[in-house]
C-alpha atoms as a PDB file:
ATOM      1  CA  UNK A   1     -36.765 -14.466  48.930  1.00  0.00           C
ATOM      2  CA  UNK A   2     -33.656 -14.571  46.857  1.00  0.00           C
ATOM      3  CA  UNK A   3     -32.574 -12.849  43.864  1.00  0.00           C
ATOM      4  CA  UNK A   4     -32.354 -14.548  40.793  1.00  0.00           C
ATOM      5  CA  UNK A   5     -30.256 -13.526  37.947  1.00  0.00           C
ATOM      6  CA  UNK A   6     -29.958 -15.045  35.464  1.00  0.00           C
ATOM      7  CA  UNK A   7     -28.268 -14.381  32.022  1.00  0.00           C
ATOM      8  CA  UNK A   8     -28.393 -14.437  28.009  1.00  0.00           C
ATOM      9  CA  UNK A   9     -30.514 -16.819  25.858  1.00  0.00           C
ATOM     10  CA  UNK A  10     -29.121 -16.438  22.438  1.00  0.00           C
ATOM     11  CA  UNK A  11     -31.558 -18.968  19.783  1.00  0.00           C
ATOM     12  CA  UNK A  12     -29.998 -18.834  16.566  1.00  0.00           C
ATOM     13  CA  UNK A  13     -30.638 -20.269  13.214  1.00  0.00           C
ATOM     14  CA  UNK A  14     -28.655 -24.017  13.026  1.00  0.00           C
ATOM     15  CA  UNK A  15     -27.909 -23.602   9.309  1.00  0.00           C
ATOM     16  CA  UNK A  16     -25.995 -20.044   9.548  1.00  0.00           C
ATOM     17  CA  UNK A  17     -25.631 -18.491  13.390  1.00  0.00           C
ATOM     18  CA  UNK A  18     -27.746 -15.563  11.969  1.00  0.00           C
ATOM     19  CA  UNK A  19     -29.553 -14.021  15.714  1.00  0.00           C
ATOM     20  CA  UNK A  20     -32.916 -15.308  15.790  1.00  0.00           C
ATOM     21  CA  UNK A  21     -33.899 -14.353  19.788  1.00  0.00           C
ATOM     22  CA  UNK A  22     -31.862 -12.124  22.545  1.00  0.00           C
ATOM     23  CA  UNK A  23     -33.961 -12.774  25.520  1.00  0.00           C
ATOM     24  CA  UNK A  24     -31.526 -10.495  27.649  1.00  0.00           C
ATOM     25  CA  UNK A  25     -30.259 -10.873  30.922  1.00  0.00           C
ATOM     26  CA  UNK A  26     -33.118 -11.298  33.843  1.00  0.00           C
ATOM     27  CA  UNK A  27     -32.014  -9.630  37.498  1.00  0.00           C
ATOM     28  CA  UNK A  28     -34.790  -9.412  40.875  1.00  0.00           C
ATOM     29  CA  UNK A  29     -37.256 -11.878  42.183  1.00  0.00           C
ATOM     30  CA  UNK A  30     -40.100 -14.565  40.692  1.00  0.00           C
ATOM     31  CA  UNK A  31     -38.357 -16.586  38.659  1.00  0.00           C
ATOM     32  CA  UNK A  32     -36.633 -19.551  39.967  1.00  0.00           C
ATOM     33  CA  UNK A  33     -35.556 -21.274  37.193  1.00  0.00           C
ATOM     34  CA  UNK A  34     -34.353 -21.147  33.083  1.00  0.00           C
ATOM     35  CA  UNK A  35     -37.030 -22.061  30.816  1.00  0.00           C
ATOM     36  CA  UNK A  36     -37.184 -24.497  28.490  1.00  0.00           C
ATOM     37  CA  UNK A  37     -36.699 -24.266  24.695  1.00  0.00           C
ATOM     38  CA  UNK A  38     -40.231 -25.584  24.627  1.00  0.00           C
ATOM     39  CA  UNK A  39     -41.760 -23.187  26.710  1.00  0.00           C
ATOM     40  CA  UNK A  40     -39.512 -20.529  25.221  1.00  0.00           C
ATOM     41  CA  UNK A  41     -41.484 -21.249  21.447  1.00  0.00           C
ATOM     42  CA  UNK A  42     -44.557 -21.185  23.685  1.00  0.00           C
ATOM     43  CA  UNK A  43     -43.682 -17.588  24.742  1.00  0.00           C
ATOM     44  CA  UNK A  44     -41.764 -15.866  22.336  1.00  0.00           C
ATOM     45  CA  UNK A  45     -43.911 -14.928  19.482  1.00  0.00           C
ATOM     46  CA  UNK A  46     -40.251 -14.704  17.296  1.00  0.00           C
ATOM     47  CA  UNK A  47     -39.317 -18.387  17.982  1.00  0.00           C
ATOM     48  CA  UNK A  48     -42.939 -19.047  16.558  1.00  0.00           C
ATOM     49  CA  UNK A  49     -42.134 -18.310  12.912  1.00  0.00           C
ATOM     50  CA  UNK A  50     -39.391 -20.881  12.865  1.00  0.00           C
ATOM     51  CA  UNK A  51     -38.794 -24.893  12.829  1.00  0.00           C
ATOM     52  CA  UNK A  52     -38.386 -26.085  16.484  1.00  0.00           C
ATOM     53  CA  UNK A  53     -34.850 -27.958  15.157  1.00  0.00           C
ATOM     54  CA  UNK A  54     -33.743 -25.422  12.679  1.00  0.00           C
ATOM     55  CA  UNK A  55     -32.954 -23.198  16.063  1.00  0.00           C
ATOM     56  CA  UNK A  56     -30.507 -23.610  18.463  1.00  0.00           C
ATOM     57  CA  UNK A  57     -29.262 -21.509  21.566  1.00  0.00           C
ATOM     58  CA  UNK A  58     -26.939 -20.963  23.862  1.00  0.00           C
ATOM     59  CA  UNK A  59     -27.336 -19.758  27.425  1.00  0.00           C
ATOM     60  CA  UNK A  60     -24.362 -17.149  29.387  1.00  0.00           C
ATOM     61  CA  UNK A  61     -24.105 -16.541  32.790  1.00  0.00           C
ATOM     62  CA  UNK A  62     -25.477 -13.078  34.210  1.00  0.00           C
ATOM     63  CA  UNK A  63     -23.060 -10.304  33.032  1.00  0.00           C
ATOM     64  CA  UNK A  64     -21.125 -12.704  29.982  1.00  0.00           C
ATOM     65  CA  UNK A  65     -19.830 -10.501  27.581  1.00  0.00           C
ATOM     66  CA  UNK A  66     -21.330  -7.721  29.046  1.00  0.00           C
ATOM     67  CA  UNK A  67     -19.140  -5.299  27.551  1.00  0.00           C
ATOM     68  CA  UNK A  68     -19.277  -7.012  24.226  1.00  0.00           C
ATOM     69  CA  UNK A  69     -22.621  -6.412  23.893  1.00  0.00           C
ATOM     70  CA  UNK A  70     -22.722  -3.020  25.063  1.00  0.00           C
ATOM     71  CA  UNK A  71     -20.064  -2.274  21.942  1.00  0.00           C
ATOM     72  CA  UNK A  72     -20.591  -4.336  19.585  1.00  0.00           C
ATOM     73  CA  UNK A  73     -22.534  -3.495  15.892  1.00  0.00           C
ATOM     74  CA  UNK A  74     -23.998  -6.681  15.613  1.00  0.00           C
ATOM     75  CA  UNK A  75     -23.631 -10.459  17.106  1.00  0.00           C
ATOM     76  CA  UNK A  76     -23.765 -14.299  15.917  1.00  0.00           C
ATOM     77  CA  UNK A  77     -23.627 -17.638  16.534  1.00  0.00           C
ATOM     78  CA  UNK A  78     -20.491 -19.568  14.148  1.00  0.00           C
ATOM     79  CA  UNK A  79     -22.856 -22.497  13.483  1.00  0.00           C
ATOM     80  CA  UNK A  80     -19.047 -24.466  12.928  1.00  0.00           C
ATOM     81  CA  UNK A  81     -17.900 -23.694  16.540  1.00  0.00           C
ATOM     82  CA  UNK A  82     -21.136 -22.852  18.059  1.00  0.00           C
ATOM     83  CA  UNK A  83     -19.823 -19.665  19.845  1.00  0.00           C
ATOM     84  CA  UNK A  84     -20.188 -15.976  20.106  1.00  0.00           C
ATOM     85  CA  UNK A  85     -18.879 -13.680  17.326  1.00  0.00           C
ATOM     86  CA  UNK A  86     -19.044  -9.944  17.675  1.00  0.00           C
ATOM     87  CA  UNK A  87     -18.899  -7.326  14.987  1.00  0.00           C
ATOM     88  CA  UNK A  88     -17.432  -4.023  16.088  1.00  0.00           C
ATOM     89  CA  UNK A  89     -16.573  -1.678  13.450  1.00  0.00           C
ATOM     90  CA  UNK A  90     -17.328  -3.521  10.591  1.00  0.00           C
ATOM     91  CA  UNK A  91     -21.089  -5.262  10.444  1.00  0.00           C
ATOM     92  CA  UNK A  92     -19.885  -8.062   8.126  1.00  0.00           C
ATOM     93  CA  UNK A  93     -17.067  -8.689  10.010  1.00  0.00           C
ATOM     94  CA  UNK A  94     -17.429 -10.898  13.063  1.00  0.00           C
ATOM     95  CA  UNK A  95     -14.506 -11.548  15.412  1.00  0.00           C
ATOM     96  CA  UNK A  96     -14.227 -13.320  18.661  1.00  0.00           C
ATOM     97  CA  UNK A  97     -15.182 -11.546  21.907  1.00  0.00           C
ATOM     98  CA  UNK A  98     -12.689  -9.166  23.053  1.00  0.00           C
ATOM     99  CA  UNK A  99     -12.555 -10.708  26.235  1.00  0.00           C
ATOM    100  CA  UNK A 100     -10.843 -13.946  24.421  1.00  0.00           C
ATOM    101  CA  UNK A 101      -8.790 -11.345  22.179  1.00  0.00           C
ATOM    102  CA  UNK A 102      -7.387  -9.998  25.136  1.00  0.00           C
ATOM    103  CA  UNK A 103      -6.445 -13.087  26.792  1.00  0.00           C
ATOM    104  CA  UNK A 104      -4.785 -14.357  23.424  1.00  0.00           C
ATOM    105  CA  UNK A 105      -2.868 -11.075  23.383  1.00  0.00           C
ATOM    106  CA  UNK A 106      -1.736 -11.612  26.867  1.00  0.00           C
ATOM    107  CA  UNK A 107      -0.203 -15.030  25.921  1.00  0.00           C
ATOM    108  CA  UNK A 108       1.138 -14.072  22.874  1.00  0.00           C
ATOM    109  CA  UNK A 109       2.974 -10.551  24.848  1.00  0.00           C
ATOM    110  CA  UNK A 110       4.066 -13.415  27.708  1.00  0.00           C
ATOM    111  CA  UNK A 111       5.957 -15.950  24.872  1.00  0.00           C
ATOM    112  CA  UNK A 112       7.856 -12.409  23.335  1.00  0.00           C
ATOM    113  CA  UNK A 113       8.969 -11.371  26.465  1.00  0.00           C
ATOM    114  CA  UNK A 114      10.475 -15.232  27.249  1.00  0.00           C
ATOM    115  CA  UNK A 115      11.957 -14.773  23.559  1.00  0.00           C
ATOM    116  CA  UNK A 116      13.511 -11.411  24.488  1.00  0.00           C
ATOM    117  CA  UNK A 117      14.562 -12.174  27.196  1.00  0.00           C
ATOM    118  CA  UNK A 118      16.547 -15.937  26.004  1.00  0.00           C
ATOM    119  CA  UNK A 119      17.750 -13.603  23.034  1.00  0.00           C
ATOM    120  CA  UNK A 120      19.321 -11.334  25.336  1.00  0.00           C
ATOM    121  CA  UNK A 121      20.966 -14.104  27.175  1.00  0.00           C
ATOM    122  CA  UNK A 122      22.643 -15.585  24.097  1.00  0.00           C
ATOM    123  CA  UNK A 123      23.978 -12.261  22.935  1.00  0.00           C
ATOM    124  CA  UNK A 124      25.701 -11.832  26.604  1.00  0.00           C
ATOM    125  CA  UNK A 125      27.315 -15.277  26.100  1.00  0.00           C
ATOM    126  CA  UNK A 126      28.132 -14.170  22.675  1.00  0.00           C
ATOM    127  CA  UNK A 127      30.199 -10.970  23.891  1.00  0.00           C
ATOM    128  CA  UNK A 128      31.740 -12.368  26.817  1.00  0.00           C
ATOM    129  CA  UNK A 129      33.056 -14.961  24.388  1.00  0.00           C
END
């Protein structure tokens, strides 16, 4: 028998991104497949409470964000973008994962060194001159 793993439900609320279900990540043997959202209302008794099309979710792959979650204060859907925001020091503050702030970072350190490095060759045309 193989092992299944399988990752992150996140339902949220359509109208805001507010966190309506976290059905964690799922690792070991049994289940072969994801769920539906219809059998997912069927079983979670916090899906229940709500209007089947006033929710919405997204599903990760086992281990997604894994650190994000681990440090994060709080977590939502941007109903706009429909992706992950994470609030780490400040609740009401929610920021893209870190995993995309890092790679932005890495771009961003990439174009300044290409900068420095064309600046440097103008200034030794400029003193050779």
């Amino acid at each position: 028998m193989a092992i299944t793993q399988l990752g992150r439900r996140i339902y949220y609320l359509v109208s805001n991104g507010a966190l309506v279900l976290d059905t964690g990540e799922y690792l070991g043997y049994g289940i072969t497949k994801r769920t539906t959202k219809e059998e997912d209302f069927l079983f979670y008794p916090e899906l229940s409470k709500y209007v089947f099309n006033d929710v919405a979710h997204i599903d990760l792959s086992f281990g997604e964000f894994r650190e994000e979650f681990i440090t994060c204060l709080s977590f939502r859907v941007n109903p706009k973008t429909k992706k992950l925001e994470f609030a780490y020091q400040d609740s009401d503050v929610f920021e893209k994962p870190l995993v995309e702030q890092l790679k932005e970072l890495k771009s961003e350190r990439q174009q300044d060194q290409q900068r420095i490095k064309n600046l440097e060759l103008m200034l030794a045309k400029t003193k050779s001159i």
